[in-house]
PDB file of N, CA and C in Angstrom:
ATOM      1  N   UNK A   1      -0.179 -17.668  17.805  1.00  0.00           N
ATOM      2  CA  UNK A   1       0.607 -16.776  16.980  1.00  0.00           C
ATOM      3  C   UNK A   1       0.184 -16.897  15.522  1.00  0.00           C
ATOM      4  N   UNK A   2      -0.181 -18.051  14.954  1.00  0.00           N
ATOM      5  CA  UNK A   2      -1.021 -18.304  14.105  1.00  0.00           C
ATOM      6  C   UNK A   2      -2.045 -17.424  13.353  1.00  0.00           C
ATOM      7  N   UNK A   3      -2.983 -17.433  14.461  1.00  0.00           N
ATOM      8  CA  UNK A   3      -3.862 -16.493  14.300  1.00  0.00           C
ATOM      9  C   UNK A   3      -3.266 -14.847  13.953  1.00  0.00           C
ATOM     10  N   UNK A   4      -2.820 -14.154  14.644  1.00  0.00           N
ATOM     11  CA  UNK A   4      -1.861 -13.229  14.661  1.00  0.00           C
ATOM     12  C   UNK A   4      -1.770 -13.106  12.740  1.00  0.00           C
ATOM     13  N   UNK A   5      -0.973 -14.130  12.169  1.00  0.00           N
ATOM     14  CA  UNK A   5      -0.720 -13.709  10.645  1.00  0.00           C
ATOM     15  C   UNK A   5      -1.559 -13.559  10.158  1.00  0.00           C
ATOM     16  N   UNK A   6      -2.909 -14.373  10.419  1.00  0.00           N
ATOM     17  CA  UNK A   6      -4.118 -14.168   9.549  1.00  0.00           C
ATOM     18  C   UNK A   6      -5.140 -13.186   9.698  1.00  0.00           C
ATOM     19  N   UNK A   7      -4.869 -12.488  10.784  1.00  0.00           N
ATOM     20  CA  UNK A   7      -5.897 -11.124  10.789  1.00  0.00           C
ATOM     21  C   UNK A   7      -4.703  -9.911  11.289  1.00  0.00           C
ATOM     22  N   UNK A   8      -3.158 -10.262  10.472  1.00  0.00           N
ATOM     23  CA  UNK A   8      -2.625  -9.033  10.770  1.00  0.00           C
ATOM     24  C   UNK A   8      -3.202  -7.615   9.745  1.00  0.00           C
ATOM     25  N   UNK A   9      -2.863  -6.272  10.532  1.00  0.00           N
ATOM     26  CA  UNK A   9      -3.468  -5.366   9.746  1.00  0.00           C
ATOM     27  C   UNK A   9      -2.348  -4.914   8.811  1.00  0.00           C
ATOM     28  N   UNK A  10      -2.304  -3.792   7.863  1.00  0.00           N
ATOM     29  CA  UNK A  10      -1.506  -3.424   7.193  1.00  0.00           C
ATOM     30  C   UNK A  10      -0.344  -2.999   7.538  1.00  0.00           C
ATOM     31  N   UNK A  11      -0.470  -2.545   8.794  1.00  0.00           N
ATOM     32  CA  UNK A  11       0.401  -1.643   9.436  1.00  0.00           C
ATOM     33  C   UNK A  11       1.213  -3.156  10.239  1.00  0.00           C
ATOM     34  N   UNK A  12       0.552  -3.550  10.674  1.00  0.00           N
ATOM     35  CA  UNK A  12       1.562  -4.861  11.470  1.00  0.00           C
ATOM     36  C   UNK A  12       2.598  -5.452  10.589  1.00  0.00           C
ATOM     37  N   UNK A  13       1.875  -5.776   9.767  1.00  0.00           N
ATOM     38  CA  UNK A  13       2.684  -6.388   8.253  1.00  0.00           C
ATOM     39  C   UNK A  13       4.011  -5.783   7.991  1.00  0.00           C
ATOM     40  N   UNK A  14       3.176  -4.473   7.861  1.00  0.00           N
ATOM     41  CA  UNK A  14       4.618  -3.777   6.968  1.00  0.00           C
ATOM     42  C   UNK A  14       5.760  -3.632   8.224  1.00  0.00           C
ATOM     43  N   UNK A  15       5.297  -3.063   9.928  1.00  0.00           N
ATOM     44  CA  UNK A  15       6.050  -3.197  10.638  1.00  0.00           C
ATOM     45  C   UNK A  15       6.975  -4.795  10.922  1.00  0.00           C
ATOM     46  N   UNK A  16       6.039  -5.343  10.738  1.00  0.00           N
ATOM     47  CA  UNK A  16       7.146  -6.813  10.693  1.00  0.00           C
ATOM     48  C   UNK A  16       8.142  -6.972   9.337  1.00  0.00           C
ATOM     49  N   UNK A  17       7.568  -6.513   8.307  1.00  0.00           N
ATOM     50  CA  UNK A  17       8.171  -6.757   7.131  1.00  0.00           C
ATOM     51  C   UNK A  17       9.761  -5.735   7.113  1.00  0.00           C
ATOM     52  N   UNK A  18      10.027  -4.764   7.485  1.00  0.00           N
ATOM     53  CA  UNK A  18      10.357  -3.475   8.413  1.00  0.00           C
ATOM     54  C   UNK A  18      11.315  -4.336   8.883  1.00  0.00           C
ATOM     55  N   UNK A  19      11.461  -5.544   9.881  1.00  0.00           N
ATOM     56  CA  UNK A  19      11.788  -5.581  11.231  1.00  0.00           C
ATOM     57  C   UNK A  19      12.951  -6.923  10.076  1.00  0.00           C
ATOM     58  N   UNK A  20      11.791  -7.825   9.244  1.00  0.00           N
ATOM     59  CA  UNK A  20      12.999  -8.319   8.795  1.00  0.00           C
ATOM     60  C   UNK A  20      13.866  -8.399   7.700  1.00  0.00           C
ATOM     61  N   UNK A  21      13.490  -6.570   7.139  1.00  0.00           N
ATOM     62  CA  UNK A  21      14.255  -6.380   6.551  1.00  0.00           C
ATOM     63  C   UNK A  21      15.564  -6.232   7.058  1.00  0.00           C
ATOM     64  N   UNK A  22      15.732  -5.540   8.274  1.00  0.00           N
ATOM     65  CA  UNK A  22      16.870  -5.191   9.219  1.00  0.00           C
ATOM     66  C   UNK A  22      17.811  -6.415   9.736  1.00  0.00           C
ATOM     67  N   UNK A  23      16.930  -7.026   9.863  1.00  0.00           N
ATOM     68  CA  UNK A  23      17.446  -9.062  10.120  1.00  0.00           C
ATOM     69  C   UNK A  23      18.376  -9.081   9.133  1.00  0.00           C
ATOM     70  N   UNK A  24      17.898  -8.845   7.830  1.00  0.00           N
ATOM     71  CA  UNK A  24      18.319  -9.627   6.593  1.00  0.00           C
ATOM     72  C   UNK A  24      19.681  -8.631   6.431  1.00  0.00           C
ATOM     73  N   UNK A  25      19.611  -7.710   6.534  1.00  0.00           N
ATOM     74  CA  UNK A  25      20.592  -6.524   6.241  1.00  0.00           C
ATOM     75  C   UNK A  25      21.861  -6.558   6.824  1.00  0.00           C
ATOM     76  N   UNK A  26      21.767  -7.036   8.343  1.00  0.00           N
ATOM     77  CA  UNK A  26      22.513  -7.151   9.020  1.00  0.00           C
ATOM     78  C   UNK A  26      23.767  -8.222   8.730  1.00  0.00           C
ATOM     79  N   UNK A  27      23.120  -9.070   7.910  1.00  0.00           N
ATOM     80  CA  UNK A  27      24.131 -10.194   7.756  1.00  0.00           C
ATOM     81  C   UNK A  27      24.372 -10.704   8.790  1.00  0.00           C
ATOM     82  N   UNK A  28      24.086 -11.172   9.477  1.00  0.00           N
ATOM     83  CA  UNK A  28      24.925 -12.155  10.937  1.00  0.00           C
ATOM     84  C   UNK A  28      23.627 -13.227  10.733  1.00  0.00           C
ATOM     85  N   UNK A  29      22.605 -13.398  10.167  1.00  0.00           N
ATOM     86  CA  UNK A  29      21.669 -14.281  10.368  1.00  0.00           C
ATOM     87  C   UNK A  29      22.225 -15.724   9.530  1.00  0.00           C
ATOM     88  N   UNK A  30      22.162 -17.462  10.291  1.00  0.00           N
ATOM     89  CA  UNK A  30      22.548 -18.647   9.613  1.00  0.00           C
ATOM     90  C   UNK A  30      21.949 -18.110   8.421  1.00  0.00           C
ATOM     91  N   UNK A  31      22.086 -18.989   7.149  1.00  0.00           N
ATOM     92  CA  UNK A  31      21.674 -19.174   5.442  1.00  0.00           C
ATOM     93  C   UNK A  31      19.978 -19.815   6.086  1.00  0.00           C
ATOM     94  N   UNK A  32      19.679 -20.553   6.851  1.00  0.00           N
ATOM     95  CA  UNK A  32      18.429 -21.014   6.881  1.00  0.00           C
ATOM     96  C   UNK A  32      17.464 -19.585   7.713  1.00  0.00           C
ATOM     97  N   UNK A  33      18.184 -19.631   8.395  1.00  0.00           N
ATOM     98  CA  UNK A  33      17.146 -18.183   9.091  1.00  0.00           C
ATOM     99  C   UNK A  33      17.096 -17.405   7.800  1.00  0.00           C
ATOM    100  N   UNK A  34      17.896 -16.577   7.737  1.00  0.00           N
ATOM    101  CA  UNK A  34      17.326 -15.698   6.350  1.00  0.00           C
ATOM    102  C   UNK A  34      16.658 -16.162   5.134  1.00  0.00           C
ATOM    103  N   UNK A  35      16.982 -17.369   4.685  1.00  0.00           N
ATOM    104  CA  UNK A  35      16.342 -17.663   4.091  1.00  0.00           C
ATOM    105  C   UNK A  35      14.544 -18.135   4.576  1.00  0.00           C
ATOM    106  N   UNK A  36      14.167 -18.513   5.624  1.00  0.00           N
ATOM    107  CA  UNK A  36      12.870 -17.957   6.764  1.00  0.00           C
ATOM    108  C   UNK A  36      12.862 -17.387   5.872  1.00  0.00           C
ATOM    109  N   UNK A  37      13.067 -15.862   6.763  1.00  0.00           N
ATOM    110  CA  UNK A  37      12.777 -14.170   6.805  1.00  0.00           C
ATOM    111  C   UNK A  37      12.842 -13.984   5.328  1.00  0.00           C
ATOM    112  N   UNK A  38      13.482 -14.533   4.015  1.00  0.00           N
ATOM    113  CA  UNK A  38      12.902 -14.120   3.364  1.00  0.00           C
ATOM    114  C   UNK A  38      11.641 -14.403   2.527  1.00  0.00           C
ATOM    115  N   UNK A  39      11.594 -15.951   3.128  1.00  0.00           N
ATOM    116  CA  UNK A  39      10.172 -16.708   2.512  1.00  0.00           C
ATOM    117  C   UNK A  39       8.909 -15.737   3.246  1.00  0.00           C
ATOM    118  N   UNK A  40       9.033 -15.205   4.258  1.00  0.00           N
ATOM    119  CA  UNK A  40       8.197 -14.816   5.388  1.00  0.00           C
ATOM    120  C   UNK A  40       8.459 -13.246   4.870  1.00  0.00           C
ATOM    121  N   UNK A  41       8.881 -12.563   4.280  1.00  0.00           N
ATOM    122  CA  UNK A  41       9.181 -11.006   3.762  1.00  0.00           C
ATOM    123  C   UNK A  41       7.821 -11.380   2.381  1.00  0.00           C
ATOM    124  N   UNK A  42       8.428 -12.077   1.861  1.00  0.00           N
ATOM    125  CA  UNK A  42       7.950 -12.668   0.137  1.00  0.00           C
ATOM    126  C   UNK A  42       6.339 -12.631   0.836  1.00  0.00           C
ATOM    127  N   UNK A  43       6.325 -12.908   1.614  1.00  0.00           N
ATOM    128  CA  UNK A  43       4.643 -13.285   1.792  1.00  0.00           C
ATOM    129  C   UNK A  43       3.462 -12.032   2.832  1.00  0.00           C
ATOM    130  N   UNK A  44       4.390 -11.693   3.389  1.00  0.00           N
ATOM    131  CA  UNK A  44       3.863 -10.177   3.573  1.00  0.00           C
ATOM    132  C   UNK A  44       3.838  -8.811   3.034  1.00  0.00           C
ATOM    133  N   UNK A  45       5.195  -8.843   1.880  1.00  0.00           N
ATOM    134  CA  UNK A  45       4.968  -8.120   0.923  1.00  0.00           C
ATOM    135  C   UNK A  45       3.708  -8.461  -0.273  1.00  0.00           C
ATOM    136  N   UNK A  46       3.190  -9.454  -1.096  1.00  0.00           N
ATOM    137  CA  UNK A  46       2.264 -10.258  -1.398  1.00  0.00           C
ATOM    138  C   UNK A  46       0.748  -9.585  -0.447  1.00  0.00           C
ATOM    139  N   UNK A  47       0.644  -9.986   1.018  1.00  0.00           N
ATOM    140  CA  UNK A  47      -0.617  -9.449   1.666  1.00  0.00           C
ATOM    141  C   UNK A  47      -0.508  -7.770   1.897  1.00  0.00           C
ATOM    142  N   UNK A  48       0.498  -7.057   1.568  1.00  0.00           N
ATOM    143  CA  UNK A  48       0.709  -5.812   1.621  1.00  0.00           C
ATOM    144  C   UNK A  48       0.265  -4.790   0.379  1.00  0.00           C
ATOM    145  N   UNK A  49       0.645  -5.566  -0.474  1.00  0.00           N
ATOM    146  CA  UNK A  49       0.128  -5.418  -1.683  1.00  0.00           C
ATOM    147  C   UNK A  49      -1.555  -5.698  -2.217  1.00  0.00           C
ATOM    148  N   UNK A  50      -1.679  -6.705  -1.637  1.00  0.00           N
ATOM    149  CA  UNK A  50      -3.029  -6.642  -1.630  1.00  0.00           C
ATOM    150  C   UNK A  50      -4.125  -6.092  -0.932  1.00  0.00           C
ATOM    151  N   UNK A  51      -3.851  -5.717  -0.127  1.00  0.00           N
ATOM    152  CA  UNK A  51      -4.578  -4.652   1.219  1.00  0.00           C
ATOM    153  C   UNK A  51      -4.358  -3.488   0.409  1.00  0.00           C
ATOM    154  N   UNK A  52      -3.236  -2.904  -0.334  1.00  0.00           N
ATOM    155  CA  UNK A  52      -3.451  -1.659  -0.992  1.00  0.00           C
ATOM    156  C   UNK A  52      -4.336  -1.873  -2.306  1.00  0.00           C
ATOM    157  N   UNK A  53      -4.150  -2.945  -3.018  1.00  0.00           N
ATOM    158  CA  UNK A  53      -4.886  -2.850  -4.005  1.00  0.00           C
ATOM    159  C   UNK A  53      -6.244  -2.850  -3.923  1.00  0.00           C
ATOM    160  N   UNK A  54      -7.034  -3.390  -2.806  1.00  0.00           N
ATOM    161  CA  UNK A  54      -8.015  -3.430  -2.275  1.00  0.00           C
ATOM    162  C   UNK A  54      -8.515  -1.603  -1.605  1.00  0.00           C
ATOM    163  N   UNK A  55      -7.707  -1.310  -1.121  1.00  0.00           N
ATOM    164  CA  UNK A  55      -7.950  -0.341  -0.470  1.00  0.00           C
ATOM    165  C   UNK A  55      -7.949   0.997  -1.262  1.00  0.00           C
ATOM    166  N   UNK A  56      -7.423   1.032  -2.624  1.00  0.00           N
ATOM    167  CA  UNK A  56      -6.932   1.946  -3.751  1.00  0.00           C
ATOM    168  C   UNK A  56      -8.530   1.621  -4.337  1.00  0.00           C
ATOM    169  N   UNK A  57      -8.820   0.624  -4.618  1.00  0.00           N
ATOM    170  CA  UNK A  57     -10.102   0.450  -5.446  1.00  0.00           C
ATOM    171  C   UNK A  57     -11.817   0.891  -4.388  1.00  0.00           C
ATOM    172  N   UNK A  58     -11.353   1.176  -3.073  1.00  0.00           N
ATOM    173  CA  UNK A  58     -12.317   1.660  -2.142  1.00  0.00           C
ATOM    174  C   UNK A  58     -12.323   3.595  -2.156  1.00  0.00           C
ATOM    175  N   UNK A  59     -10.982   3.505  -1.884  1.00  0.00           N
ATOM    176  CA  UNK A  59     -11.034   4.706  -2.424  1.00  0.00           C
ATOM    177  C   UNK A  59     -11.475   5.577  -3.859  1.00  0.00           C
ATOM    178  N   UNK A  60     -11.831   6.652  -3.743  1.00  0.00           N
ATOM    179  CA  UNK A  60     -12.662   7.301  -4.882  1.00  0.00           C
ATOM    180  C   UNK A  60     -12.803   8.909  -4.178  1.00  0.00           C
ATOM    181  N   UNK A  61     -12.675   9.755  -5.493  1.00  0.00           N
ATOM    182  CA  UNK A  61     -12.593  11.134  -4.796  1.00  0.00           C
ATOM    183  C   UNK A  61     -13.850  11.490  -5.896  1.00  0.00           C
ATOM    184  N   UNK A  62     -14.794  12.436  -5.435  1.00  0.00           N
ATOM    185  CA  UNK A  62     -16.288  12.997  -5.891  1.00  0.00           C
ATOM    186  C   UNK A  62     -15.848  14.167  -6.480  1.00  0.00           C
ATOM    187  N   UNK A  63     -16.107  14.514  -7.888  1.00  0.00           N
ATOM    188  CA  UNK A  63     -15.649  15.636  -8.363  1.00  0.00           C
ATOM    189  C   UNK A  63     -16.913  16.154  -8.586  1.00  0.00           C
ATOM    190  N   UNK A  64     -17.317  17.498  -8.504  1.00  0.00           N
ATOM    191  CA  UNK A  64     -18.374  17.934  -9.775  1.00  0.00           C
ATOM    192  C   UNK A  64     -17.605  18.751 -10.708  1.00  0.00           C
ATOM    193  N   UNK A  65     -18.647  18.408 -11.664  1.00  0.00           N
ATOM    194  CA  UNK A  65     -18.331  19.141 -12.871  1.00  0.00           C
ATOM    195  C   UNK A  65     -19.920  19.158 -13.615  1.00  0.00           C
ATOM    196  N   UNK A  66     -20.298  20.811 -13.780  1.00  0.00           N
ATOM    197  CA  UNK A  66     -21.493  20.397 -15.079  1.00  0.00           C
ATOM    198  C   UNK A  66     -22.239  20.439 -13.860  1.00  0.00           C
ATOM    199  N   UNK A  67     -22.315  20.521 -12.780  1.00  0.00           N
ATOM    200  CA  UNK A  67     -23.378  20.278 -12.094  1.00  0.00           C
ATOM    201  C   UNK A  67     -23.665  19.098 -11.699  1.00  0.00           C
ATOM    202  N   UNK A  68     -23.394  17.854 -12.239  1.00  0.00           N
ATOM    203  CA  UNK A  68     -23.731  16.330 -12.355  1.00  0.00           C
ATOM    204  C   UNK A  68     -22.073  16.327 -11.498  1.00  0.00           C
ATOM    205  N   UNK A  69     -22.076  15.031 -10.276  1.00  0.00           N
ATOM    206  CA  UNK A  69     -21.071  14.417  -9.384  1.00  0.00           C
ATOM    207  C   UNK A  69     -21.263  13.727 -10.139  1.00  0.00           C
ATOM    208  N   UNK A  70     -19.265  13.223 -10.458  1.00  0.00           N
ATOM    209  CA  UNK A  70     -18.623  11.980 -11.221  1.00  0.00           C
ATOM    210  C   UNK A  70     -17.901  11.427 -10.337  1.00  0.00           C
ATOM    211  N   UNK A  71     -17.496  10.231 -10.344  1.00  0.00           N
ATOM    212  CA  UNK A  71     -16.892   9.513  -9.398  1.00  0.00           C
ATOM    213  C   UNK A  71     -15.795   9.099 -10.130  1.00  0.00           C
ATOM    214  N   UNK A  72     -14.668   9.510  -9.447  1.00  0.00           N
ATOM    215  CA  UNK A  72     -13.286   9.671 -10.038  1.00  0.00           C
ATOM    216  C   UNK A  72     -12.439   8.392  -9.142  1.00  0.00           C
ATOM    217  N   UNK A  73     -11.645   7.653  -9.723  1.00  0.00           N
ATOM    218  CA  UNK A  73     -10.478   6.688  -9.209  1.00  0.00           C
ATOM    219  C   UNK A  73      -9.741   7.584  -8.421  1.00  0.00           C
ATOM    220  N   UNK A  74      -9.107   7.592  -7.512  1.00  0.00           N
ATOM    221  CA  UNK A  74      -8.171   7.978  -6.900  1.00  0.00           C
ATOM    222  C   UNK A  74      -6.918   8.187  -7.373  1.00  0.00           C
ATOM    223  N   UNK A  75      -6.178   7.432  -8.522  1.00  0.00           N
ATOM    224  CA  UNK A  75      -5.080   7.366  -8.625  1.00  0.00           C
ATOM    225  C   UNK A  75      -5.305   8.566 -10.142  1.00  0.00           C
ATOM    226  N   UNK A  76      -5.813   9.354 -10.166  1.00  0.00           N
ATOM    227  CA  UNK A  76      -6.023  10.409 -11.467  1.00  0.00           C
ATOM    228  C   UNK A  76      -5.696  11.515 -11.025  1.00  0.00           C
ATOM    229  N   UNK A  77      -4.258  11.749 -10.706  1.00  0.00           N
ATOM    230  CA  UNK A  77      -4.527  13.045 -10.383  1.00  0.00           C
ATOM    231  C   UNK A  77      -4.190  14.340 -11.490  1.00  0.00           C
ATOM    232  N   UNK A  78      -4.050  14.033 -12.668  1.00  0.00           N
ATOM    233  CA  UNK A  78      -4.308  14.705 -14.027  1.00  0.00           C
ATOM    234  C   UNK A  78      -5.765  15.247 -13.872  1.00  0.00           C
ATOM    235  N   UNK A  79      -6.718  14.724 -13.285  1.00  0.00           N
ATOM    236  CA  UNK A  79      -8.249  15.448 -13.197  1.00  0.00           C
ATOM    237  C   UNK A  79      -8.272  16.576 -12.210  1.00  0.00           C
ATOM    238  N   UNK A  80      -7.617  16.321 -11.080  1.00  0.00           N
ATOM    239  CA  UNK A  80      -7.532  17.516 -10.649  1.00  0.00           C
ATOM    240  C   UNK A  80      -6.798  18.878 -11.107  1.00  0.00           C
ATOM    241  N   UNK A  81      -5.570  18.924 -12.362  1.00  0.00           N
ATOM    242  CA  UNK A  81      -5.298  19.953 -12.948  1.00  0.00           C
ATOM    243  C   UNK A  81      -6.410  20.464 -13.820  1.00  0.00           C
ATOM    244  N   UNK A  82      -7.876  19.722 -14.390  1.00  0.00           N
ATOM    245  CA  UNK A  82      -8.465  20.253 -15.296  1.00  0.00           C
ATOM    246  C   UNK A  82      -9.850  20.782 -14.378  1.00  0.00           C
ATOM    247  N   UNK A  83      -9.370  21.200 -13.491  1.00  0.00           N
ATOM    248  CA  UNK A  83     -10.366  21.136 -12.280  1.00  0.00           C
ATOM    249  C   UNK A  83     -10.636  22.920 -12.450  1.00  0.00           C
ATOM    250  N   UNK A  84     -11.574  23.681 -13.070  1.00  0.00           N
ATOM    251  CA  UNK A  84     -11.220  25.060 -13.354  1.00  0.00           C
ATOM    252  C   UNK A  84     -11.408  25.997 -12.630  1.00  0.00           C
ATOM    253  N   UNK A  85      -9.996  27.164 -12.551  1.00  0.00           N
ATOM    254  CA  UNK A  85      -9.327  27.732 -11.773  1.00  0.00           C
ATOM    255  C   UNK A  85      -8.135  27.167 -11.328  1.00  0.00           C
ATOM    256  N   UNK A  86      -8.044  26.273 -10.830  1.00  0.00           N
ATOM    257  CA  UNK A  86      -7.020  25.216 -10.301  1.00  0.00           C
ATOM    258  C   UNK A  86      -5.986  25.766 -11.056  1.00  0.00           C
ATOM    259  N   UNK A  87      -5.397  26.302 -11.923  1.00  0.00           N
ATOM    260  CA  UNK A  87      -4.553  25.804 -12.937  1.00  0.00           C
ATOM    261  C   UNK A  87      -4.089  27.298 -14.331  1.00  0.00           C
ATOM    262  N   UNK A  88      -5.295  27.833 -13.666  1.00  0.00           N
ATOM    263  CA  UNK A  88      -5.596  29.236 -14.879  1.00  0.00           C
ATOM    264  C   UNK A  88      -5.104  30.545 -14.423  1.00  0.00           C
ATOM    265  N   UNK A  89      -4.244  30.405 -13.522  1.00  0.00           N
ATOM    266  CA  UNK A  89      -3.735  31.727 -13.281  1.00  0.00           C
ATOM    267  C   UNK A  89      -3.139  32.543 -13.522  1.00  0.00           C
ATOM    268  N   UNK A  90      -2.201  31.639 -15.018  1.00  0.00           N
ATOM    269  CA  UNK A  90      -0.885  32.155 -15.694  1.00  0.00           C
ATOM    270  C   UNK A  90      -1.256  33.501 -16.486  1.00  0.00           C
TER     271      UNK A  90
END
C-alpha cells in the first residue's frame, strides 16, 4: 500500500483527498483519526499542488503572430484577447 502513495496519479490523490474530506466533515471520526486524515489531506494536497505546478509549466499554447511562432505560458489568457479579430467586432 506503500507503494500505492508514491506513484499515486493526480486523479487518485485528489479522489482520496475527496474521500477524506467527507471523513472529516462528517464529524463522527475519534480526535486521533481525523487528526490522521488531516495530516494525510495536508500531504496530498502539497503532491496535488505540485503535479499542477509541474504540469502548468509543461503546458504552453503556440501563438503566431508576425509570421514568427511565440510560445506563450498557458496561464495568459489576456493574449488571446489581442489575438486580431478575436475581439474587433464592436
Amino acid at each position: 500500500m506503500a507503494a500505492k502513495k508514491k506513484t499515486a496519479t493526480f486523479e487518485s490523490a485528489l479522489e482520496e483527498l475527496e474521500q477524506l474530506v467527507e471523513r472529516l466533515e462528517s464529524g463522527d471520526l475519534p480526535l486521533d483519526e481525523a487528526l490522521a486524515d488531516f495530516e494525510r489531506g495536508v500531504k496530498l494536497t502539497h503532491e496535488c499542488q505540485k503535479k499542477l505546478a509541474s504540469a502548468e509549466q509543461k503546458v504552453k499554447v503556440l501563438m503566431e503572430e508576425n509570421g514568427q511562432v511565440q510560445e506563450l505560458p498557458f496561464d495568459t489568457p489576456d493574449e488571446f484577447s489581442a489575438n486580431p479579430g478575436a475581439g474587433d467586432a464592436e
